[in-house]
C-alpha atoms as a PDB file:
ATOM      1  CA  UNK A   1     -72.342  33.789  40.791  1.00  0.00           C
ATOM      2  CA  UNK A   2     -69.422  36.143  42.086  1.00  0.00           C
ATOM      3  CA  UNK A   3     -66.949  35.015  44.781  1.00  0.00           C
ATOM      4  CA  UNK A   4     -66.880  37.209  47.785  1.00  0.00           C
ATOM      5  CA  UNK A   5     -63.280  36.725  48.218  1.00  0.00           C
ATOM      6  CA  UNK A   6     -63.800  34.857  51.700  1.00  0.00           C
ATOM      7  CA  UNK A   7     -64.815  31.782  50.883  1.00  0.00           C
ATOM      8  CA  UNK A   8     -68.418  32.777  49.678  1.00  0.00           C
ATOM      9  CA  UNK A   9     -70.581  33.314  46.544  1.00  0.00           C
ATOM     10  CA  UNK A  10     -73.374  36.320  45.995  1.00  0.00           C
ATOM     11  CA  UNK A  11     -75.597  36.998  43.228  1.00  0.00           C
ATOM     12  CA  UNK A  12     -74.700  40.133  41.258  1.00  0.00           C
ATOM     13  CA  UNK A  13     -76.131  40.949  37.651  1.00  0.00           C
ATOM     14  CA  UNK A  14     -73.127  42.900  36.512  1.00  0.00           C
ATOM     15  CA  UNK A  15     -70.319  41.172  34.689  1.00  0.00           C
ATOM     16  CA  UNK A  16     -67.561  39.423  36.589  1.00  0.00           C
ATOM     17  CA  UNK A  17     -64.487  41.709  37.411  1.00  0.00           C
ATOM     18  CA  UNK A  18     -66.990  44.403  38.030  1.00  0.00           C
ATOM     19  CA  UNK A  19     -66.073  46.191  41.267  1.00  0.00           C
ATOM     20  CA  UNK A  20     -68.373  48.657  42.966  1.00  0.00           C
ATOM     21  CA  UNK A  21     -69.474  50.137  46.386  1.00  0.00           C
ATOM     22  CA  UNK A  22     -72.565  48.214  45.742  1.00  0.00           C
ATOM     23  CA  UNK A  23     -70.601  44.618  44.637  1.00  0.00           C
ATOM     24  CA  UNK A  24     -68.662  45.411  47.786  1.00  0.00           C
ATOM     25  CA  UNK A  25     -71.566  45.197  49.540  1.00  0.00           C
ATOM     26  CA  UNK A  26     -73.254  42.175  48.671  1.00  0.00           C
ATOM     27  CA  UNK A  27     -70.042  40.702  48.842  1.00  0.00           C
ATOM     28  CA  UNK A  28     -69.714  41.607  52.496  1.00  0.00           C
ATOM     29  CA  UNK A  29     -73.295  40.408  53.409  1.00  0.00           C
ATOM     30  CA  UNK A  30     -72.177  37.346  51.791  1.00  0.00           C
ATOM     31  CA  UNK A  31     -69.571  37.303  54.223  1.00  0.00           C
ATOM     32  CA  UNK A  32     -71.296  38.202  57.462  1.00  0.00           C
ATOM     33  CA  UNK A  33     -75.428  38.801  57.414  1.00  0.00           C
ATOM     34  CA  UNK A  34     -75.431  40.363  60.705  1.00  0.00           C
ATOM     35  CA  UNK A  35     -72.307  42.297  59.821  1.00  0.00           C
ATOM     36  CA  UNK A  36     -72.188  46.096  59.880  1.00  0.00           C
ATOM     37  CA  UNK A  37     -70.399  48.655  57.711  1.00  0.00           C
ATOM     38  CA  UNK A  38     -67.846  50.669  59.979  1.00  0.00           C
ATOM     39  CA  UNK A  39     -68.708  53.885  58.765  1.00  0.00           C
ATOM     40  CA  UNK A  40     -65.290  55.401  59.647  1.00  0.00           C
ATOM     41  CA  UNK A  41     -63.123  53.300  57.195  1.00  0.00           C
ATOM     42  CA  UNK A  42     -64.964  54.501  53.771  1.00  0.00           C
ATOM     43  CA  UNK A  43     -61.642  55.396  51.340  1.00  0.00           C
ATOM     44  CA  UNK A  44     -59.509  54.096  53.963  1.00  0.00           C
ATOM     45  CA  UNK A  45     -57.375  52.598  52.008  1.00  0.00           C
ATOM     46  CA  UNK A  46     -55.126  55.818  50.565  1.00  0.00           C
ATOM     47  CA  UNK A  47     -56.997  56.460  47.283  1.00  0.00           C
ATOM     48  CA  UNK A  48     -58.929  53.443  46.974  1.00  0.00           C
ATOM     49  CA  UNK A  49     -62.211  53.591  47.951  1.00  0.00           C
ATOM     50  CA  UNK A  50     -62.998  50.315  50.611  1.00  0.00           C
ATOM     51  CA  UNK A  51     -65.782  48.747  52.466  1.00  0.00           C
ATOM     52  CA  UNK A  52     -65.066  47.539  55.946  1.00  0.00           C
ATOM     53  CA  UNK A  53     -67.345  44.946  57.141  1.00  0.00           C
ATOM     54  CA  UNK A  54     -67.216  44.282  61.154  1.00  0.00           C
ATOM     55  CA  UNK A  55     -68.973  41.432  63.133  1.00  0.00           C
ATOM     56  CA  UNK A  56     -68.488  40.787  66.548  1.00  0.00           C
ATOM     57  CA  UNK A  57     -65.095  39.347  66.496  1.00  0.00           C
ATOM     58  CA  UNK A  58     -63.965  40.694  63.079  1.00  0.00           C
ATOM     59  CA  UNK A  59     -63.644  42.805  60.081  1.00  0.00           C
ATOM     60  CA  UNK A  60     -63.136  42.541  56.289  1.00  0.00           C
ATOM     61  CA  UNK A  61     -61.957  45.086  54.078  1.00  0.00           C
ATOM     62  CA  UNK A  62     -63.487  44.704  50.411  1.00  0.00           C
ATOM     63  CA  UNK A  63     -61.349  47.412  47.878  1.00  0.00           C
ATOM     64  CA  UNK A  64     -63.633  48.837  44.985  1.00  0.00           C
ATOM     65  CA  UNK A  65     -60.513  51.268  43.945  1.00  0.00           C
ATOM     66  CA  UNK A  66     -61.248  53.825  41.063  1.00  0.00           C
ATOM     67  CA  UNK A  67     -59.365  52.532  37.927  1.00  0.00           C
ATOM     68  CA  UNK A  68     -58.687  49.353  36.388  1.00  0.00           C
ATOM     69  CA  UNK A  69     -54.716  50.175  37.157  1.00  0.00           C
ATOM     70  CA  UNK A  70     -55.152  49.859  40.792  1.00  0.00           C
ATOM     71  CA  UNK A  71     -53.022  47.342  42.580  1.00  0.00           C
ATOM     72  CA  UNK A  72     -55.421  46.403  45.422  1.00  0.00           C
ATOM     73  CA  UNK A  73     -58.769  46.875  43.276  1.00  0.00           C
ATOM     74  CA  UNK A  74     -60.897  43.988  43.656  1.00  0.00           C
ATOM     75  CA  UNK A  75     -58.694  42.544  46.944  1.00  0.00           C
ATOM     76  CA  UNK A  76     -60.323  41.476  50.106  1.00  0.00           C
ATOM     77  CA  UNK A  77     -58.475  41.271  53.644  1.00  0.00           C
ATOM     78  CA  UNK A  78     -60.399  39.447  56.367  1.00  0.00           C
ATOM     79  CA  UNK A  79     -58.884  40.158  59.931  1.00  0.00           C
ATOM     80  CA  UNK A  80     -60.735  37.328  61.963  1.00  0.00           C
ATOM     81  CA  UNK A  81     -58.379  38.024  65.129  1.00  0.00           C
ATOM     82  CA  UNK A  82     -60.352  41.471  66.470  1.00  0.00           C
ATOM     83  CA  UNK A  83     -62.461  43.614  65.041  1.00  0.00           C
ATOM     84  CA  UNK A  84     -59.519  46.098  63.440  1.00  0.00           C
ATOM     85  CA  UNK A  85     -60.089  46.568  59.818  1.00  0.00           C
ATOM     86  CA  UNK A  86     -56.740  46.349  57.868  1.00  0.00           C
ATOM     87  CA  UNK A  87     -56.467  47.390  54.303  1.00  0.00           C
ATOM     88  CA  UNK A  88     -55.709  44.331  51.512  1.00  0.00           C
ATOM     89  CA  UNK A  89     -52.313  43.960  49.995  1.00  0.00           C
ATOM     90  CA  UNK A  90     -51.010  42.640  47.050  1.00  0.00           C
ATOM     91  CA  UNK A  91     -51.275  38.969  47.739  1.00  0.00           C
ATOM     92  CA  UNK A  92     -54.733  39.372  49.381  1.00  0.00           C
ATOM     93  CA  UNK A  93     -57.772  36.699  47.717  1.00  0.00           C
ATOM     94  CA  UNK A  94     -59.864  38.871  45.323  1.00  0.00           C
ATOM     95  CA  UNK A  95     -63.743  38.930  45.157  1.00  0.00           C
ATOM     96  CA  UNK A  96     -65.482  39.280  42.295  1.00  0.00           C
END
């Protein structure tokens, strides 16, 4: 069971701590079913690669990154006030 940083769980098969454009995917169904990816916002975060996740009234931002030494890898940032995706920071919850 892997937390989706927002207050969810999803099944995954790969080890905890494992972040991926798929992981970041379940973990954003997980989130919102009816969801949708906003297609625009794909490695929006500088260099790290990022899912953003928008419903009707919001977005979440789930960061994949590409190495183990990025800050913001595994971070999620849920912006529940409008539907504007905003990257995580260092204090955001992490998924896994």
């Amino acid at each position: 069971m892997h937390s989706n940083g927002a207050g969810g769980t999803y099944l995954d098969c790969n080890p905890l701590g494992t972040y991926t454009a798929a992981s970041a995917d379940e973990a954003a169904r997980s989130w919102s079913a009816t969801g949708t990816s906003y297609d625009g916002f794909t490695l929006g975060c500088g260099s790290l690669a990022c899912l953003g996740w928008q419903t009707s009234s919001a977005c979440g931002v789930w960061c994949w990154g590409v190495s183990d030494a990025d800050a913001l890898r595994g971070r999620v940032n849920l912006n529940t006030a409008s539907q504007t995706c905003i990257c995580p920071q260092t204090g955001s919850p992490t998924w896994n």
